[in-house]
PDB file of N, CA and C in Angstrom:
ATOM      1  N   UNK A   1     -24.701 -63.584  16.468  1.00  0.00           N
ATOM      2  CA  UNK A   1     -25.703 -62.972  17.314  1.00  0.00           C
ATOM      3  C   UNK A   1     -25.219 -61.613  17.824  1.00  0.00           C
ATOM      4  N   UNK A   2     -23.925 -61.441  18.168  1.00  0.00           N
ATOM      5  CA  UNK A   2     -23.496 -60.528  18.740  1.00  0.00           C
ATOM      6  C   UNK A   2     -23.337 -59.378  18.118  1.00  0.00           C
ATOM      7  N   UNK A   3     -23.206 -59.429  16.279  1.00  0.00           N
ATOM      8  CA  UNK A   3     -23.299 -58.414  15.532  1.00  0.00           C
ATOM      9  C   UNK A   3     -24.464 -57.901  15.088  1.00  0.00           C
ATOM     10  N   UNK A   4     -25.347 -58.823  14.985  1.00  0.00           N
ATOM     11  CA  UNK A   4     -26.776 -58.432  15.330  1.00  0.00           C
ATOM     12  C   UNK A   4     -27.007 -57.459  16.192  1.00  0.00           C
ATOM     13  N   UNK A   5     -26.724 -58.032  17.277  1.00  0.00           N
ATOM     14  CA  UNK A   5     -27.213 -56.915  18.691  1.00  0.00           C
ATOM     15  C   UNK A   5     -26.653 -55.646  18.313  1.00  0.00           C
ATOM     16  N   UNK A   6     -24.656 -55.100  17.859  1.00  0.00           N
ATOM     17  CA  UNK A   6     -24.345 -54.271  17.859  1.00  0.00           C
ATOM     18  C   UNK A   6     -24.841 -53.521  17.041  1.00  0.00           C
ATOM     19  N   UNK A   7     -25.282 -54.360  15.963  1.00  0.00           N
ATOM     20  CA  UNK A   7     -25.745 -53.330  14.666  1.00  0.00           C
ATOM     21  C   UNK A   7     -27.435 -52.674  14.869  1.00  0.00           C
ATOM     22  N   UNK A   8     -27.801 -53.538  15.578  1.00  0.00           N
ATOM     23  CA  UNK A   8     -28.828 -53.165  16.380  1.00  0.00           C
ATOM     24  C   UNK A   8     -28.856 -51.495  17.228  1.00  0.00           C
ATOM     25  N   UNK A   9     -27.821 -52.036  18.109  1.00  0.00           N
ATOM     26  CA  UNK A   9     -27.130 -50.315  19.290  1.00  0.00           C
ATOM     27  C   UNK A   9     -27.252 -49.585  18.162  1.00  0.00           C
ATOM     28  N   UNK A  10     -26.479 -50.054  17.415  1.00  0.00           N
ATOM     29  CA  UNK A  10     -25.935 -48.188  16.378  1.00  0.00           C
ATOM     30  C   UNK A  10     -27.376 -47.741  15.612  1.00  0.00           C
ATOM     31  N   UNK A  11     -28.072 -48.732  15.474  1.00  0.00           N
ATOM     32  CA  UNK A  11     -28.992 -48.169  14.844  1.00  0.00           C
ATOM     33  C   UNK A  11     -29.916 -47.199  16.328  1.00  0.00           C
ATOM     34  N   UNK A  12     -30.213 -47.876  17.145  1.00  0.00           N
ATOM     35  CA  UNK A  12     -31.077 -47.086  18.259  1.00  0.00           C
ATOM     36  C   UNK A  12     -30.294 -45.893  19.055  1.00  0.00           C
ATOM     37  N   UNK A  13     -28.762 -45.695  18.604  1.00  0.00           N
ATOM     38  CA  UNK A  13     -27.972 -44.976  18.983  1.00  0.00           C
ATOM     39  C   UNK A  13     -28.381 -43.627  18.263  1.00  0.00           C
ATOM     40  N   UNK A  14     -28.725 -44.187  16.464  1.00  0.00           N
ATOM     41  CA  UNK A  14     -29.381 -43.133  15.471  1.00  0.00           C
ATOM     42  C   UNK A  14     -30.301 -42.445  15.700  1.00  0.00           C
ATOM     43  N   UNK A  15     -31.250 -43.039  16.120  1.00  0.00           N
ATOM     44  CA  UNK A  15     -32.503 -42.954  16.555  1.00  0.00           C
ATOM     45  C   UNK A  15     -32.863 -42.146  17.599  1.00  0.00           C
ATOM     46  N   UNK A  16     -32.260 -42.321  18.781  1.00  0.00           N
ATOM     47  CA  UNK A  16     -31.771 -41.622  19.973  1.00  0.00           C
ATOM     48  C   UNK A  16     -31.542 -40.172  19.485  1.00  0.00           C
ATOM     49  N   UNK A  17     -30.151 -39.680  18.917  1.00  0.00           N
ATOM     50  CA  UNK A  17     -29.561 -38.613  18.468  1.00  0.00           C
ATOM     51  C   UNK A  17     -30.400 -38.204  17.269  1.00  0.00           C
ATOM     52  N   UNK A  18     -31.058 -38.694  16.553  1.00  0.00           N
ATOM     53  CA  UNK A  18     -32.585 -38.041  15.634  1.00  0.00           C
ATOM     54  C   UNK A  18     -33.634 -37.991  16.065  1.00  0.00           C
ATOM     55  N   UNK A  19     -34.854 -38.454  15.527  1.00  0.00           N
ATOM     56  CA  UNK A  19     -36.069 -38.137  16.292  1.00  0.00           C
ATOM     57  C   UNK A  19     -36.249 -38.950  16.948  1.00  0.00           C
ATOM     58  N   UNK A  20     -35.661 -39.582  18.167  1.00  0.00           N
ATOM     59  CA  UNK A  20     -36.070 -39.776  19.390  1.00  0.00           C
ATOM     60  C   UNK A  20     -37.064 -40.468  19.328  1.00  0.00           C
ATOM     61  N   UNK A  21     -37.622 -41.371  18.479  1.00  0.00           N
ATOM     62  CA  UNK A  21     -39.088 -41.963  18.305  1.00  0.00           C
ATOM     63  C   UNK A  21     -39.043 -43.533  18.772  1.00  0.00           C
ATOM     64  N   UNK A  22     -39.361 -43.518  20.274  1.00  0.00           N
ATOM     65  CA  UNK A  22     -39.534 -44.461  21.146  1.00  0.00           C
ATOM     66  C   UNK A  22     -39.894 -45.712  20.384  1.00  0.00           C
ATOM     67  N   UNK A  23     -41.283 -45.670  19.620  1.00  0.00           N
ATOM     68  CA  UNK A  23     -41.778 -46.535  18.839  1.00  0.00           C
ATOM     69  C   UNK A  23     -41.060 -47.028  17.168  1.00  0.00           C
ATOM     70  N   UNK A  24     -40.016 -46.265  17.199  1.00  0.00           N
ATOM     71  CA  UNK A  24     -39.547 -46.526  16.116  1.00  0.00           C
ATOM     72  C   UNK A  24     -38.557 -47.694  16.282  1.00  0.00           C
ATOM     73  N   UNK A  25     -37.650 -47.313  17.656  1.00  0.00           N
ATOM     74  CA  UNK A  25     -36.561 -48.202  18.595  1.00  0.00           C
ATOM     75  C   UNK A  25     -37.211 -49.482  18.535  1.00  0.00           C
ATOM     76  N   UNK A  26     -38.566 -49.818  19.178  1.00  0.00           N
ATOM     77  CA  UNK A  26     -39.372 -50.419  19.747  1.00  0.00           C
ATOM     78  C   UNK A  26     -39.557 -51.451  18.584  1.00  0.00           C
ATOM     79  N   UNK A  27     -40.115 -51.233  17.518  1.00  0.00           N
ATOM     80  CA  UNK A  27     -40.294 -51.735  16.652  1.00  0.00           C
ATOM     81  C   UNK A  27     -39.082 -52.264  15.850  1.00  0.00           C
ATOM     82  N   UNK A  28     -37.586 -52.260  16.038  1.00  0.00           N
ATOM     83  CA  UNK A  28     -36.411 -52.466  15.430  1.00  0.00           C
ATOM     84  C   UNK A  28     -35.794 -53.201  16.582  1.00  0.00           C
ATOM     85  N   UNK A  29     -36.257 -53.036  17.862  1.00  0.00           N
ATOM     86  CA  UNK A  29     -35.636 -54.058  18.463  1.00  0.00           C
ATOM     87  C   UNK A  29     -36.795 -55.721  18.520  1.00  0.00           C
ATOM     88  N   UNK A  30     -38.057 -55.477  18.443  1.00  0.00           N
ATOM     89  CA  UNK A  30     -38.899 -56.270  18.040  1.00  0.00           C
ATOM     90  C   UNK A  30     -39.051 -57.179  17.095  1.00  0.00           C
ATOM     91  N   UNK A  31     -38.138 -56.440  15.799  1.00  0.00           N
ATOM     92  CA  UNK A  31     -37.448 -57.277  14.431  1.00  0.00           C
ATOM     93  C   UNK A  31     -36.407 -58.099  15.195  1.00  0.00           C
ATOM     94  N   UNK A  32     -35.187 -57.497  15.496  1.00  0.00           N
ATOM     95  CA  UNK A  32     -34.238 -58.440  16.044  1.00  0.00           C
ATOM     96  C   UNK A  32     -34.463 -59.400  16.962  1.00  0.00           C
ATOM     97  N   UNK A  33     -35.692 -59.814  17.925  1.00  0.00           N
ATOM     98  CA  UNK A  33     -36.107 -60.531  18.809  1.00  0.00           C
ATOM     99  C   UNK A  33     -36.634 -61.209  17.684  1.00  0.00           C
ATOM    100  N   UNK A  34     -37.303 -60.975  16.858  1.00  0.00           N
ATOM    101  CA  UNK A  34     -37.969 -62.001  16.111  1.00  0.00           C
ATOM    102  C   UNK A  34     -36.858 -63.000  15.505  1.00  0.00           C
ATOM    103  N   UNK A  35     -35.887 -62.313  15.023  1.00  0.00           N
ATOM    104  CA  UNK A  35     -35.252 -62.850  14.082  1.00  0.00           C
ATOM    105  C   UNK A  35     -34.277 -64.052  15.006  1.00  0.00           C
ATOM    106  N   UNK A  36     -34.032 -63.679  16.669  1.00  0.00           N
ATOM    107  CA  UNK A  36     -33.426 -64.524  17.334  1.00  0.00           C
ATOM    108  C   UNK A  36     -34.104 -65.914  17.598  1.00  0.00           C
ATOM    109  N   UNK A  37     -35.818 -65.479  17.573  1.00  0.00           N
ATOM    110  CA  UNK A  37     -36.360 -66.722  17.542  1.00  0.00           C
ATOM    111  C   UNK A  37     -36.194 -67.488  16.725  1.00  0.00           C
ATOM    112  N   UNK A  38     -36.383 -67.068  15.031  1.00  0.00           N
ATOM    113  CA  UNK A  38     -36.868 -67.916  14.308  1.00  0.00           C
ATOM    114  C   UNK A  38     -35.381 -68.393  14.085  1.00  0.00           C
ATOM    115  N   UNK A  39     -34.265 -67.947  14.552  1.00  0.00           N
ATOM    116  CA  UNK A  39     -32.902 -68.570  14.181  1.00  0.00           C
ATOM    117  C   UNK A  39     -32.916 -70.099  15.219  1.00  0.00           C
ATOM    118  N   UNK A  40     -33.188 -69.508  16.269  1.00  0.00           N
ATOM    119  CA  UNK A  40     -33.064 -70.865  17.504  1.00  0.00           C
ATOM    120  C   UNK A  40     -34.185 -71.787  17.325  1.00  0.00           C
ATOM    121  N   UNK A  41     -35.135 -71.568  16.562  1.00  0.00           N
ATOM    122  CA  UNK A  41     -36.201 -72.225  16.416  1.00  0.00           C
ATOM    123  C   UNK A  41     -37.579 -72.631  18.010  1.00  0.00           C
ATOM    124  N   UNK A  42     -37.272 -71.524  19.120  1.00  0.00           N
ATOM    125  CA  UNK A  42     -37.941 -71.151  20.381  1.00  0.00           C
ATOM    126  C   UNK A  42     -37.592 -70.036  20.959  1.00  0.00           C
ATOM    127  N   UNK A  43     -38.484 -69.996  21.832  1.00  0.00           N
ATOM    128  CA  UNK A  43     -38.845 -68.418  22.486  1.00  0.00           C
ATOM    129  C   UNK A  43     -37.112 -68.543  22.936  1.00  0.00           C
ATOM    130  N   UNK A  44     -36.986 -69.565  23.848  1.00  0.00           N
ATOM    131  CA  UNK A  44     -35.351 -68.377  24.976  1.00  0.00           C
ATOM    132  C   UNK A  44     -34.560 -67.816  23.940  1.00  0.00           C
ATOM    133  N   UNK A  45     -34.437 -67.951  22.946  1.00  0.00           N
ATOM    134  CA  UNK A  45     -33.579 -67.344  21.662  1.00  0.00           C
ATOM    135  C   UNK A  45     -33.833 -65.831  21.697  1.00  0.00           C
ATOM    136  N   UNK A  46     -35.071 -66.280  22.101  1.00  0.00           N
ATOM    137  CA  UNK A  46     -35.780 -64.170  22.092  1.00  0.00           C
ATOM    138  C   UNK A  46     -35.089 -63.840  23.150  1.00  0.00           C
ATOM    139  N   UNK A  47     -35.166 -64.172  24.716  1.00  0.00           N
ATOM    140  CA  UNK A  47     -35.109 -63.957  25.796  1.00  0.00           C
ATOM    141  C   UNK A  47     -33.809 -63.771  25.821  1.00  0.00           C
ATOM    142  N   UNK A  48     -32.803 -64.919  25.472  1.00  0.00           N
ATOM    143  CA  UNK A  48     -31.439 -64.452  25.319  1.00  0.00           C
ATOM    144  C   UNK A  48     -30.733 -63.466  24.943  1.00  0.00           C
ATOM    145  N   UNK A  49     -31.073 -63.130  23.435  1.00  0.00           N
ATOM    146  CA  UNK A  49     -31.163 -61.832  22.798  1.00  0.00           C
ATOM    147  C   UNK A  49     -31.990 -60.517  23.247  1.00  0.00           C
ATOM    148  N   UNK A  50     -32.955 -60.824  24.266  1.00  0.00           N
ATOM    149  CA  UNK A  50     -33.376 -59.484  25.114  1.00  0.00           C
ATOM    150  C   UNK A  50     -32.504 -58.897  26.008  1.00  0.00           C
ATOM    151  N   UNK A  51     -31.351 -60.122  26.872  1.00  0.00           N
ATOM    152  CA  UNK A  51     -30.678 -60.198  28.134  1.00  0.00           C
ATOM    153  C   UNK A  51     -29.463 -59.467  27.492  1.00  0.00           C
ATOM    154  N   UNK A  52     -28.618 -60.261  26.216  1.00  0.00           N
ATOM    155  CA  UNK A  52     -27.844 -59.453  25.650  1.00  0.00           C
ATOM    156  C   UNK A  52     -28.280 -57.569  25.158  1.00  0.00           C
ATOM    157  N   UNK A  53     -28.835 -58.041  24.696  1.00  0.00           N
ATOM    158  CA  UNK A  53     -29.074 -55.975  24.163  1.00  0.00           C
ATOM    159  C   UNK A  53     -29.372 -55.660  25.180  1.00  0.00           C
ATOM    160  N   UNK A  54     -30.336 -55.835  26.706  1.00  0.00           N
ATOM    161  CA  UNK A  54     -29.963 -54.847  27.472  1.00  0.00           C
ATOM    162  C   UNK A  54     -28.514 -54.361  27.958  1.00  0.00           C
ATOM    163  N   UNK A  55     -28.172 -55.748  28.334  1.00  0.00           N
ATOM    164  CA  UNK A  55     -26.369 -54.898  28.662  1.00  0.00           C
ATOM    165  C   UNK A  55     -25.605 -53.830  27.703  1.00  0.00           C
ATOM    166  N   UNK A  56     -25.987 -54.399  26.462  1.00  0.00           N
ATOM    167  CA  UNK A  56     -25.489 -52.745  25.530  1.00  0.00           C
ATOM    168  C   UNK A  56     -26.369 -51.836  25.321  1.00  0.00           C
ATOM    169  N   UNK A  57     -27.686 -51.762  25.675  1.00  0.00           N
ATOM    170  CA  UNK A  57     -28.169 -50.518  25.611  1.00  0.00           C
ATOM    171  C   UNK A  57     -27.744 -49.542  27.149  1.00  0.00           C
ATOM    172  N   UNK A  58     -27.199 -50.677  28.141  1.00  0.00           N
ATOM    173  CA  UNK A  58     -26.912 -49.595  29.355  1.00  0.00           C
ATOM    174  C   UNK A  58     -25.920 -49.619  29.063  1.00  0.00           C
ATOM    175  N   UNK A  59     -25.116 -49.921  28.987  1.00  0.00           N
ATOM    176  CA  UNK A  59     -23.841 -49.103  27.850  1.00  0.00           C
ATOM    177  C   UNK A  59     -24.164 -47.926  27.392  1.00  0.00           C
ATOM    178  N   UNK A  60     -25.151 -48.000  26.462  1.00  0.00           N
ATOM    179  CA  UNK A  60     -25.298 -47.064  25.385  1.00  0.00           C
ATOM    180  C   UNK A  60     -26.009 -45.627  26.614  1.00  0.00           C
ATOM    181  N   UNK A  61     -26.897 -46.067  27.371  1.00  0.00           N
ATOM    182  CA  UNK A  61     -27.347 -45.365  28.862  1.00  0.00           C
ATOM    183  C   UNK A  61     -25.996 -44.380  29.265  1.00  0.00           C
ATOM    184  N   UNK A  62     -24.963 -45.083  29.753  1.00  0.00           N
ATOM    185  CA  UNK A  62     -23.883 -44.187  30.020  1.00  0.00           C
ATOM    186  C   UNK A  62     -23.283 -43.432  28.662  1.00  0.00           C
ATOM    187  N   UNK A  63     -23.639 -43.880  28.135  1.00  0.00           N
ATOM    188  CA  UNK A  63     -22.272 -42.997  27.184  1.00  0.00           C
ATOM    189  C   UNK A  63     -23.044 -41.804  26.795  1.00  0.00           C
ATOM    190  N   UNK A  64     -24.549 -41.504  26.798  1.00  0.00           N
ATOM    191  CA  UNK A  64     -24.846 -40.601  26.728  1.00  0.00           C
ATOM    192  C   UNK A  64     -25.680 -39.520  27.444  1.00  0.00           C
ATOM    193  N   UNK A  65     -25.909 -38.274  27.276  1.00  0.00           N
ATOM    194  CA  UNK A  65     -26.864 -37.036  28.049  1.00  0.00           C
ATOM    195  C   UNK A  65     -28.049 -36.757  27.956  1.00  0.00           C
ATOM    196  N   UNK A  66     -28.827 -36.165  28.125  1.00  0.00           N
ATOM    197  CA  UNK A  66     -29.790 -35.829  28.092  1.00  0.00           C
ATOM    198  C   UNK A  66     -30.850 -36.411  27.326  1.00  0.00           C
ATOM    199  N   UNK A  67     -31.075 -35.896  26.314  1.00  0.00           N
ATOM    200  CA  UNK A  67     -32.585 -36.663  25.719  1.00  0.00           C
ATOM    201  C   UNK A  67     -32.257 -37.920  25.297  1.00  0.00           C
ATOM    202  N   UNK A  68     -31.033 -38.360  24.964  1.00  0.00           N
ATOM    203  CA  UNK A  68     -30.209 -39.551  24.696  1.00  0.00           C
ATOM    204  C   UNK A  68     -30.417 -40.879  25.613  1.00  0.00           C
ATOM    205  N   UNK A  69     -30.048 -40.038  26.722  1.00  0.00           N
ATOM    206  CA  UNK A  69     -30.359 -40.891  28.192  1.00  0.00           C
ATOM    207  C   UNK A  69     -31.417 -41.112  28.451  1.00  0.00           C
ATOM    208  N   UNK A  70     -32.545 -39.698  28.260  1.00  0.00           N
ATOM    209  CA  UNK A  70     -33.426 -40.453  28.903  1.00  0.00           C
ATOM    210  C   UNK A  70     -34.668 -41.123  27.706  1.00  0.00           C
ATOM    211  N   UNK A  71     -34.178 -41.326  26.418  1.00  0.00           N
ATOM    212  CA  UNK A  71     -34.447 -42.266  25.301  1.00  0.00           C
ATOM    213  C   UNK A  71     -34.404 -43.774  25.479  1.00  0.00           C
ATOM    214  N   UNK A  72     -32.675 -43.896  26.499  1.00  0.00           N
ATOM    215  CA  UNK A  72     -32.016 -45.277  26.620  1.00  0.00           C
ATOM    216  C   UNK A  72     -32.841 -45.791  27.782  1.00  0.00           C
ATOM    217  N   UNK A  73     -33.004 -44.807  28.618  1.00  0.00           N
ATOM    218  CA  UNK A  73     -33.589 -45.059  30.001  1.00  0.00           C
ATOM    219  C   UNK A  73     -35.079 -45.512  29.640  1.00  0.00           C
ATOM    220  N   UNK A  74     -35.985 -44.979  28.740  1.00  0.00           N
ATOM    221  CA  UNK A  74     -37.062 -45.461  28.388  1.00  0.00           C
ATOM    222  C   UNK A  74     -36.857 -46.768  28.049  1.00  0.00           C
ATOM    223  N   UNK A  75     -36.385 -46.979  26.812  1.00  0.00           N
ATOM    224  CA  UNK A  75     -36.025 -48.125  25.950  1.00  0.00           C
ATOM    225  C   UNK A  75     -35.830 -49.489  27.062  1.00  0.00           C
ATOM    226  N   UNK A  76     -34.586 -49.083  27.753  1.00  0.00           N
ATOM    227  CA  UNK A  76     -34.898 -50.407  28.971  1.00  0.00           C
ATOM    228  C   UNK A  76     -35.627 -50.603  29.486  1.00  0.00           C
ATOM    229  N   UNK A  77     -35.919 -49.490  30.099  1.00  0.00           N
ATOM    230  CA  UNK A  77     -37.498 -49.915  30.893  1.00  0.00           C
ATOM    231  C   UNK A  77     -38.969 -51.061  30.390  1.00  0.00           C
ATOM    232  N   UNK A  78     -38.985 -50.346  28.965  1.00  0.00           N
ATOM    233  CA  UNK A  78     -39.516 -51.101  28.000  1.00  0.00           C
ATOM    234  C   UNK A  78     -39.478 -52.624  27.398  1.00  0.00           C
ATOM    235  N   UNK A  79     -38.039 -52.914  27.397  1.00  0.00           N
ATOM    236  CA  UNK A  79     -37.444 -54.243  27.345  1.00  0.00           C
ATOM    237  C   UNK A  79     -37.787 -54.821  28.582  1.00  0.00           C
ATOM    238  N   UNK A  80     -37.281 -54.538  29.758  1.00  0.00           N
ATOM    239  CA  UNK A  80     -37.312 -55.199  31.238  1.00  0.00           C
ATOM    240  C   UNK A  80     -39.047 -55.755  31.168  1.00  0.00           C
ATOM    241  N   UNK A  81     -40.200 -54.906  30.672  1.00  0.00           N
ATOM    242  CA  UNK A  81     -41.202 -55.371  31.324  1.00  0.00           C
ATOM    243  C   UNK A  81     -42.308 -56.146  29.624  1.00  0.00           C
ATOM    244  N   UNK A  82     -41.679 -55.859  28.912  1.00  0.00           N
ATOM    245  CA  UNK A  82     -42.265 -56.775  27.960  1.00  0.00           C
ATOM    246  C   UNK A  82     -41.212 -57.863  27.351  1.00  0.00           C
ATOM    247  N   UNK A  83     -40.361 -58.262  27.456  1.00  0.00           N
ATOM    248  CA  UNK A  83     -39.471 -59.092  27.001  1.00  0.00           C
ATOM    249  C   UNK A  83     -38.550 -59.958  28.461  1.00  0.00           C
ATOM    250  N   UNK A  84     -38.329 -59.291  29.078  1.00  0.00           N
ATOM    251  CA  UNK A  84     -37.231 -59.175  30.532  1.00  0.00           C
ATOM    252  C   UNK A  84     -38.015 -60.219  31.992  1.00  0.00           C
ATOM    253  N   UNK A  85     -39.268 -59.846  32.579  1.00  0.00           N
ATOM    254  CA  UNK A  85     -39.362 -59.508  33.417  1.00  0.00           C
ATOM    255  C   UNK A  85     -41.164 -60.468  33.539  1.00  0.00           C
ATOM    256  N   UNK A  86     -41.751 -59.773  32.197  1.00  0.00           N
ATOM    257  CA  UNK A  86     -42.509 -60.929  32.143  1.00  0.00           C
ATOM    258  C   UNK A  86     -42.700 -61.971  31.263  1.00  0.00           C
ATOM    259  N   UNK A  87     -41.577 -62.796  31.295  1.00  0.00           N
ATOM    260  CA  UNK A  87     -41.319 -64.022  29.780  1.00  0.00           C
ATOM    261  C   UNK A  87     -42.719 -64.727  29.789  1.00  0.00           C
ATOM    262  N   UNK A  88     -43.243 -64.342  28.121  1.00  0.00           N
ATOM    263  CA  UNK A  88     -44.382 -65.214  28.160  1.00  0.00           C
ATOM    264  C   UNK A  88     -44.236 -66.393  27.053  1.00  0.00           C
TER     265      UNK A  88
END
């Protein structure tokens, strides 16, 4: 699971430092939530794997500047309120 998630970062790390395309992130972290479900065979599999990648995307938050940051800063925000915040 955990290389999942990382390989996950580096990819939205790419993404970040190229075109910046919110919906592109969005949609690649949406694969990896899927894929946590259908591994656990139920939703908290998703939820778990939401809780993990946020802690490394604020990771990924500090380590970088400007449009980077405020890419990462979107991106959580995004997680917190569709995956995070309101578990459906």
């Amino acid at each position: 699971m955990t290389d999942r998630i990382s390989d996950c970062v580096s990819e939205l790390v790419l993404i970040a430092k190229g075109s910046g395309k919110l919906d592109l992130a969005q949609k690649r972290i949406e694969r990896l939530l899927d894929e946590a479900e259908k591994q656990r065979q139920h939703r908290s599999g998703r939820f778990t794997e939401a809780q993990m990648l946020r802690d490394q995307l604020i990771q990924a938050l500090h380590g970088h500047h400007g449009s980077a940051h405020e890419f990462f800063d979107k991106l959580i925000d995004w997680l917190d309120v569709e995956h995070l915040w309101h578990r459906k």
